[in-house]
PDB file of N, CA and C in Angstrom:
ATOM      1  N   UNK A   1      79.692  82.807 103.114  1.00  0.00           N
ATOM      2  CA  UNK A   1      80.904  83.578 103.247  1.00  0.00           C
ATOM      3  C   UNK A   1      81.249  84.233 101.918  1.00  0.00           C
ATOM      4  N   UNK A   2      81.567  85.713 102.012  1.00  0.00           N
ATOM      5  CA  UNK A   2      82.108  86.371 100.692  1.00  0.00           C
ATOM      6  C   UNK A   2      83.499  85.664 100.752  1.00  0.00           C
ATOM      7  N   UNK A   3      83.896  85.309  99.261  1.00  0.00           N
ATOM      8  CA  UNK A   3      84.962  84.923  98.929  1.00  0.00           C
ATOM      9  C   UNK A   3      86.004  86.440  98.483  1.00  0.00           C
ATOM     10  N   UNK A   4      87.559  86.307  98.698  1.00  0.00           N
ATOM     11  CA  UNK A   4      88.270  87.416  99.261  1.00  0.00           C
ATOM     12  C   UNK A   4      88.484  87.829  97.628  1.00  0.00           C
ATOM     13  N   UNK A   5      88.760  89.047  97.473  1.00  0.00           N
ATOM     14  CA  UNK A   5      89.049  89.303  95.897  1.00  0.00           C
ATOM     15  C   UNK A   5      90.578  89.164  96.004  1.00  0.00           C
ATOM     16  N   UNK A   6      91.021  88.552  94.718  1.00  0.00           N
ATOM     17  CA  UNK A   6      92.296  88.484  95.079  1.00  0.00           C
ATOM     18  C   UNK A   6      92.697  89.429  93.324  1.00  0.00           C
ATOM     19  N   UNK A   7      93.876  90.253  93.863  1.00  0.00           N
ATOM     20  CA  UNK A   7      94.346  90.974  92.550  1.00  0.00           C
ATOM     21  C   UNK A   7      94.824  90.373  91.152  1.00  0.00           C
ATOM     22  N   UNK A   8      94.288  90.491  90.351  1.00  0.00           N
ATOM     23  CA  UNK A   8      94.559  89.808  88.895  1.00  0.00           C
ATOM     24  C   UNK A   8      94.556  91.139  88.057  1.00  0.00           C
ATOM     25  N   UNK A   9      96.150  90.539  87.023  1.00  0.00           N
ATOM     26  CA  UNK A   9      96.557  91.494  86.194  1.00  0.00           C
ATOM     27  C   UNK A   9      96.015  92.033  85.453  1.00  0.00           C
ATOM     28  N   UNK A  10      95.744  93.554  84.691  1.00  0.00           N
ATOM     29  CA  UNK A  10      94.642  93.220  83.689  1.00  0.00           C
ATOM     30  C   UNK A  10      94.987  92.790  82.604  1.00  0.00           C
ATOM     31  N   UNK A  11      93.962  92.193  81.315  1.00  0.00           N
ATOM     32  CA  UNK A  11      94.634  92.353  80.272  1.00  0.00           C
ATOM     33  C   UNK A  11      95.214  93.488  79.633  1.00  0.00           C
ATOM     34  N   UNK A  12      96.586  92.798  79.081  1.00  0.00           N
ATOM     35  CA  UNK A  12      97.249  94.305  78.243  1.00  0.00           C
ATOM     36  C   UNK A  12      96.602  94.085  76.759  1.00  0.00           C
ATOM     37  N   UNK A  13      96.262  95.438  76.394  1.00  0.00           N
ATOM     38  CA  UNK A  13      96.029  95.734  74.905  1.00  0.00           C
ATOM     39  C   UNK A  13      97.310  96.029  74.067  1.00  0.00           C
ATOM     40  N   UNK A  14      96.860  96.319  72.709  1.00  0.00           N
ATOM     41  CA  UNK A  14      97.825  96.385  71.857  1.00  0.00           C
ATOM     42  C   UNK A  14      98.410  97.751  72.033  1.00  0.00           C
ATOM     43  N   UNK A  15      97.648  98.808  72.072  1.00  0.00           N
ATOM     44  CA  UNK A  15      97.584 100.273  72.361  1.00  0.00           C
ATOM     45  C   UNK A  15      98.199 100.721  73.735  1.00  0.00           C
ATOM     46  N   UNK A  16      97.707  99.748  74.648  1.00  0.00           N
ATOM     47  CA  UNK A  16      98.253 100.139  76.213  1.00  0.00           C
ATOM     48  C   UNK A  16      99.133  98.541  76.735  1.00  0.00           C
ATOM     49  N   UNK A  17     101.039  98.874  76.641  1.00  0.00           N
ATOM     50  CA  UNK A  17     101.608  97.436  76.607  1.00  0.00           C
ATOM     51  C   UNK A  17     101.026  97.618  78.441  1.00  0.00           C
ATOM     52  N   UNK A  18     101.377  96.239  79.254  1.00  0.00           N
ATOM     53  CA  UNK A  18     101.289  96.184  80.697  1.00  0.00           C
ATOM     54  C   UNK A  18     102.579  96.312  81.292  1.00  0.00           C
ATOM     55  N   UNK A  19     102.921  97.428  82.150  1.00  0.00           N
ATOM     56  CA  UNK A  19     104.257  98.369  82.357  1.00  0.00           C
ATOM     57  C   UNK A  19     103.815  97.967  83.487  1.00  0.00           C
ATOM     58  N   UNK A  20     105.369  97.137  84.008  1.00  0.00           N
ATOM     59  CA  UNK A  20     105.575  97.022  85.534  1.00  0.00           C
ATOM     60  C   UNK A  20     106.692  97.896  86.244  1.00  0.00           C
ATOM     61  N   UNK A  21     106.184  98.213  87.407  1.00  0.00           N
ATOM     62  CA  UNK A  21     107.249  98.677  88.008  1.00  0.00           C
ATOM     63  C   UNK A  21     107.990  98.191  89.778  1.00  0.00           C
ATOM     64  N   UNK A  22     109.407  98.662  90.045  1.00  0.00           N
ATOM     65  CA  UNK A  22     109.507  98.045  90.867  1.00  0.00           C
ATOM     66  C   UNK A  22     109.087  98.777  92.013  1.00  0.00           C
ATOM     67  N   UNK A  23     109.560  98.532  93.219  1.00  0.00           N
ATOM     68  CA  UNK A  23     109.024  98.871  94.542  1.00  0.00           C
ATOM     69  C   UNK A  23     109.280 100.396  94.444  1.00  0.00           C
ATOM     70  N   UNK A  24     110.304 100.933  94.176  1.00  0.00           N
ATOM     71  CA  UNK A  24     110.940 101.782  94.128  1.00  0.00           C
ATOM     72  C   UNK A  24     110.424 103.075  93.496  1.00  0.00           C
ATOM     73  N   UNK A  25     110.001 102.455  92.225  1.00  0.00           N
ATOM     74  CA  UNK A  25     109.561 103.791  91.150  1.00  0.00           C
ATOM     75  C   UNK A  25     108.147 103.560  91.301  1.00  0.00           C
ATOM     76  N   UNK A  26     107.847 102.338  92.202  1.00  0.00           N
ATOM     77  CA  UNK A  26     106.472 102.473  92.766  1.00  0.00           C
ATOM     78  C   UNK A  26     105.734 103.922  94.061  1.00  0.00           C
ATOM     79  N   UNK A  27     107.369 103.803  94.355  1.00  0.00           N
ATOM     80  CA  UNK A  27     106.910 104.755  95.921  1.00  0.00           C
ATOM     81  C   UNK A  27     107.280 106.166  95.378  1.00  0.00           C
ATOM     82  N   UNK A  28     108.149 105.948  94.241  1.00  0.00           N
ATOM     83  CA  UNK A  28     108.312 107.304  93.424  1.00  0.00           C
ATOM     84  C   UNK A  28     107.280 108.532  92.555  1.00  0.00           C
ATOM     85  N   UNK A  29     106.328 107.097  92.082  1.00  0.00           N
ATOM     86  CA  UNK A  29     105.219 107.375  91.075  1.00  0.00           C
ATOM     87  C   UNK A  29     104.549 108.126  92.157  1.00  0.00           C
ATOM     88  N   UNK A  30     103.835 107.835  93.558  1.00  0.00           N
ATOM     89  CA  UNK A  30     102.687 108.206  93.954  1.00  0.00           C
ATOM     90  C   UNK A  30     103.399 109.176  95.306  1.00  0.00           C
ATOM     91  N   UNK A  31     102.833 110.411  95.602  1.00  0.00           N
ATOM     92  CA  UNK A  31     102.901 111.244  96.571  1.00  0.00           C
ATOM     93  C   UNK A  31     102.482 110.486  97.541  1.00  0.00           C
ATOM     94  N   UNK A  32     103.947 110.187  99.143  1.00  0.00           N
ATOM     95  CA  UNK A  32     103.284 109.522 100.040  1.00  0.00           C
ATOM     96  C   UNK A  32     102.930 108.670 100.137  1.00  0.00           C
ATOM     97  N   UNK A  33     103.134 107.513  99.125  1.00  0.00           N
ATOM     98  CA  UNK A  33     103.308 105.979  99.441  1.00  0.00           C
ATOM     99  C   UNK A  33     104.893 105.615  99.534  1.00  0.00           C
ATOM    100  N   UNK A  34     105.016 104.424 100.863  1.00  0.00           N
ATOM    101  CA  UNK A  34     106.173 104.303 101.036  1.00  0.00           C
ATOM    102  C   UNK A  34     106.448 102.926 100.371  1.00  0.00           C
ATOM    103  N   UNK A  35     108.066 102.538 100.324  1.00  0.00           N
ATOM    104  CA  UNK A  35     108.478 101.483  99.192  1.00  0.00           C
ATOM    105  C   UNK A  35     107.445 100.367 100.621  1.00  0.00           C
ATOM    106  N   UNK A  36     108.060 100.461 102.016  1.00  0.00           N
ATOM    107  CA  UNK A  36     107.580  99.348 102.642  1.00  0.00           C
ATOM    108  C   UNK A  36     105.612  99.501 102.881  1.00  0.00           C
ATOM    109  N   UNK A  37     105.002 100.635 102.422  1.00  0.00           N
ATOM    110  CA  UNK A  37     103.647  99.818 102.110  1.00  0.00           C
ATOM    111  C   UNK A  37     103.415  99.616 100.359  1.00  0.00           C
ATOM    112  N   UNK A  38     104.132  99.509  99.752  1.00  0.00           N
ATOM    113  CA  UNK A  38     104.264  98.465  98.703  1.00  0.00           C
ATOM    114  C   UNK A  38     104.467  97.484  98.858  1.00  0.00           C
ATOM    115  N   UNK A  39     105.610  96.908  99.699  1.00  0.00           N
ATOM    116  CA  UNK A  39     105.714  95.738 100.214  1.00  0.00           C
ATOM    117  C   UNK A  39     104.711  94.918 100.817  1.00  0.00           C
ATOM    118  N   UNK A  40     103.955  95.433 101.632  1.00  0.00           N
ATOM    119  CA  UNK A  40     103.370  95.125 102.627  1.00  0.00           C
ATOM    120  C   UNK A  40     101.615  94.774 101.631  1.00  0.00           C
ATOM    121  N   UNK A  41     101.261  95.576 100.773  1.00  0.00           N
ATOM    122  CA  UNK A  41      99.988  95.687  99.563  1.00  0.00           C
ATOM    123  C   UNK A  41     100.795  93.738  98.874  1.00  0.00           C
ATOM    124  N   UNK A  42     102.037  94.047  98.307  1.00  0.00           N
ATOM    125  CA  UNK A  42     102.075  92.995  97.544  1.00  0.00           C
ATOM    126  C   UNK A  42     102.473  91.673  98.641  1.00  0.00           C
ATOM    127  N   UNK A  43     102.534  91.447  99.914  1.00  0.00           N
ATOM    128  CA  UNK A  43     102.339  90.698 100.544  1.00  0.00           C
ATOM    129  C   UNK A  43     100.916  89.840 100.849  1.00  0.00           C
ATOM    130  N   UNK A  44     100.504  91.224 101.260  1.00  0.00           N
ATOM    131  CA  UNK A  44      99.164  90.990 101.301  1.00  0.00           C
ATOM    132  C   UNK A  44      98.086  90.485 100.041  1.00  0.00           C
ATOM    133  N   UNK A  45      98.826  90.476  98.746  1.00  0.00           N
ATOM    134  CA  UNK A  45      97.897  90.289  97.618  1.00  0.00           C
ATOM    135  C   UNK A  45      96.853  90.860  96.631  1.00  0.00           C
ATOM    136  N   UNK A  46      97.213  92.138  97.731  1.00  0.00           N
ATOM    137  CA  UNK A  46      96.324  93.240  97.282  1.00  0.00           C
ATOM    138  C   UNK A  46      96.502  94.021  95.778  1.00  0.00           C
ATOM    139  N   UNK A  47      97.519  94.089  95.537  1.00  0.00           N
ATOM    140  CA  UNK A  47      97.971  94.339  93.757  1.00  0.00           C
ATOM    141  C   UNK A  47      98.847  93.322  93.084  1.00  0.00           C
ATOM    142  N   UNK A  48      98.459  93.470  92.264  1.00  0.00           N
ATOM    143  CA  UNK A  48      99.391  92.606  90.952  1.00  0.00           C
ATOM    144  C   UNK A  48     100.515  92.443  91.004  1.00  0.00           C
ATOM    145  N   UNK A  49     101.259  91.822  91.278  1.00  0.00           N
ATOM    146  CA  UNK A  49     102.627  91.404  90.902  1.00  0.00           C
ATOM    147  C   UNK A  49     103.468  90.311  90.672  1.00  0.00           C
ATOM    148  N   UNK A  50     104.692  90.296  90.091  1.00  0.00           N
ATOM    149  CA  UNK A  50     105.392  89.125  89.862  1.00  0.00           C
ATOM    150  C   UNK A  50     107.073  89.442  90.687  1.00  0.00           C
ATOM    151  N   UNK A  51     107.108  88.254  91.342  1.00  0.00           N
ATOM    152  CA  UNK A  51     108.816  88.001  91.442  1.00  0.00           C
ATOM    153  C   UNK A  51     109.448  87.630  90.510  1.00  0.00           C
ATOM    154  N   UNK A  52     110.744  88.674  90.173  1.00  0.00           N
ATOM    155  CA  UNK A  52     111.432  88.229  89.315  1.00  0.00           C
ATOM    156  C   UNK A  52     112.790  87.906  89.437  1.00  0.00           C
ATOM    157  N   UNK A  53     113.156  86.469  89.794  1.00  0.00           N
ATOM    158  CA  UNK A  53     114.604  85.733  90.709  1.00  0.00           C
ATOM    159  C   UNK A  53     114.140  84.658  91.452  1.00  0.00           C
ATOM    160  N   UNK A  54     114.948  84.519  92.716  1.00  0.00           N
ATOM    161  CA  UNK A  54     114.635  83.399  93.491  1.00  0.00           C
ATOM    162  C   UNK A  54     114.231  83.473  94.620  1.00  0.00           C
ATOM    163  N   UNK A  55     113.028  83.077  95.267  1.00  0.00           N
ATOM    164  CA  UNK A  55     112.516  82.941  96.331  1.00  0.00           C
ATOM    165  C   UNK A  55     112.602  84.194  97.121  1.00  0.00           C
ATOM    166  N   UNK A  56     112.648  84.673  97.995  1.00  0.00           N
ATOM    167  CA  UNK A  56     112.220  85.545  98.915  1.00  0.00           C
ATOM    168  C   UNK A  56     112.938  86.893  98.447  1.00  0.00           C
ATOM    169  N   UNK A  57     114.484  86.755  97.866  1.00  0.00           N
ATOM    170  CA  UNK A  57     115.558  87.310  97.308  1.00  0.00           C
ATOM    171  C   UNK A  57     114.889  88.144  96.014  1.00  0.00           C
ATOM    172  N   UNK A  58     114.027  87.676  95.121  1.00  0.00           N
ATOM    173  CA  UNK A  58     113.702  88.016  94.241  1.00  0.00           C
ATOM    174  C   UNK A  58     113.123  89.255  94.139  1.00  0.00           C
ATOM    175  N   UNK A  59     113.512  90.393  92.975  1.00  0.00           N
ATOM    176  CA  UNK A  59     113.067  91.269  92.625  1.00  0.00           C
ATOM    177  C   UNK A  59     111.376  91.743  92.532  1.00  0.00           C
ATOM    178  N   UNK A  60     110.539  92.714  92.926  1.00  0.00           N
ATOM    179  CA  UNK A  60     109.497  92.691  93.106  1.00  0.00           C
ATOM    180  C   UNK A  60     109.338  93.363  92.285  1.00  0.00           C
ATOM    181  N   UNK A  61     108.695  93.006  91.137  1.00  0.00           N
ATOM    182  CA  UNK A  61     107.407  94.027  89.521  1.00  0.00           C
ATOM    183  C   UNK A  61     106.272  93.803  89.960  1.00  0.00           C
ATOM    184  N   UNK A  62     105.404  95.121  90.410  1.00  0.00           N
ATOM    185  CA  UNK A  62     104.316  95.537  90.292  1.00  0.00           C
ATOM    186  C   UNK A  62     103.433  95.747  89.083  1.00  0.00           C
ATOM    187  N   UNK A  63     102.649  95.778  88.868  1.00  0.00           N
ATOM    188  CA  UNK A  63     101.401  96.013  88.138  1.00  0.00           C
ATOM    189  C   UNK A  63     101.342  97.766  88.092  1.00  0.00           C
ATOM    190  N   UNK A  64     101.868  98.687  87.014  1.00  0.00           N
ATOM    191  CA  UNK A  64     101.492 100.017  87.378  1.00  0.00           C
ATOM    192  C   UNK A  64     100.053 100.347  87.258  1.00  0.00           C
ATOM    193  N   UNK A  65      99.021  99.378  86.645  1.00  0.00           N
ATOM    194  CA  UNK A  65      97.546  99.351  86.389  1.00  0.00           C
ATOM    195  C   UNK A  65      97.123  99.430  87.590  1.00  0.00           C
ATOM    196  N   UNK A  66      97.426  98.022  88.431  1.00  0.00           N
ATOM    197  CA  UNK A  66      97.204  97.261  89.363  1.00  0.00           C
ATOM    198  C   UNK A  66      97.333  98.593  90.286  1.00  0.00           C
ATOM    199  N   UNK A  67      98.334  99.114  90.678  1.00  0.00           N
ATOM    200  CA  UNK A  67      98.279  99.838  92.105  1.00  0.00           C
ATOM    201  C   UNK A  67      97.514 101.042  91.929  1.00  0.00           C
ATOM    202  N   UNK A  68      97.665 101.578  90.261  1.00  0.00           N
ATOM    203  CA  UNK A  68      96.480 102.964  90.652  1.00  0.00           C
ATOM    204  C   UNK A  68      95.340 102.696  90.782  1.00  0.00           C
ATOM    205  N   UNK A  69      94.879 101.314  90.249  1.00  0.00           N
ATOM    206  CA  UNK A  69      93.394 100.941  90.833  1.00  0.00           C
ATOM    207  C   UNK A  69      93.298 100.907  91.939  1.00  0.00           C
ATOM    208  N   UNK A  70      93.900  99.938  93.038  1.00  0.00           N
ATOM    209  CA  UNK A  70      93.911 100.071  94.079  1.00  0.00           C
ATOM    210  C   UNK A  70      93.860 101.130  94.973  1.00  0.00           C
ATOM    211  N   UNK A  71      94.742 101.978  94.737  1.00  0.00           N
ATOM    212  CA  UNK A  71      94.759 103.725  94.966  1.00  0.00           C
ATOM    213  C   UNK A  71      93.885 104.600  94.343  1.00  0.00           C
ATOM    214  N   UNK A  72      93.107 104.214  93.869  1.00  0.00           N
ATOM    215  CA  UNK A  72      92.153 104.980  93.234  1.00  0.00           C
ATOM    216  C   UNK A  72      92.424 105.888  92.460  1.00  0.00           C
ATOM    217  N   UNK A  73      93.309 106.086  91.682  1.00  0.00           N
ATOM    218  CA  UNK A  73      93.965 107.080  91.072  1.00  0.00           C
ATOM    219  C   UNK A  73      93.518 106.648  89.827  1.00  0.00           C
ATOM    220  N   UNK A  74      93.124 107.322  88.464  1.00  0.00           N
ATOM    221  CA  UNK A  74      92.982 107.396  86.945  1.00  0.00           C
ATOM    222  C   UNK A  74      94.068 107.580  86.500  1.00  0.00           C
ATOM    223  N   UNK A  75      94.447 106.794  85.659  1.00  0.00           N
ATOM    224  CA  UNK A  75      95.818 106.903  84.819  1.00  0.00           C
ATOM    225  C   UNK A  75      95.347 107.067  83.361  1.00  0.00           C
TER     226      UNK A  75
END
């Protein structure tokens, strides 16, 4: 059985800090992604992110690395 890739942050360099963003300026950044398939990517595990608060309530920071990889986009 292939084992599933699961999204890991990259390392940040000194030159490039690691800039998160939320759902919001997530669906802002990219033409045609919506906040709820952000939701639905960081449910699924598919990009980088951290909750920031409590349990389900908690604020969602994305990975801005993390999702243009995923999206295939060059930053």
């Amino acid at each position: 059985m292939q084992e599933e890739e699961q999204a890991t942050a990259p390392e940040p360099s000194v030159d490039k800090p690691l800039e998160m963003l939320t759902v919001k300026e997530c669906a802002a950044l990219v033409d045609g992604l919506s906040e709820n398939t952000v939701r639905q990517l960081v449910s699924q595990d598919k990009i980088a992110h951290v909750r920031a608060g409590a349990g389900r309530n908690g604020k969602i920071l994305v990975s801005k690395v993390s999702l243009l990889k995923y999206l295939g986009i060059d930053n």
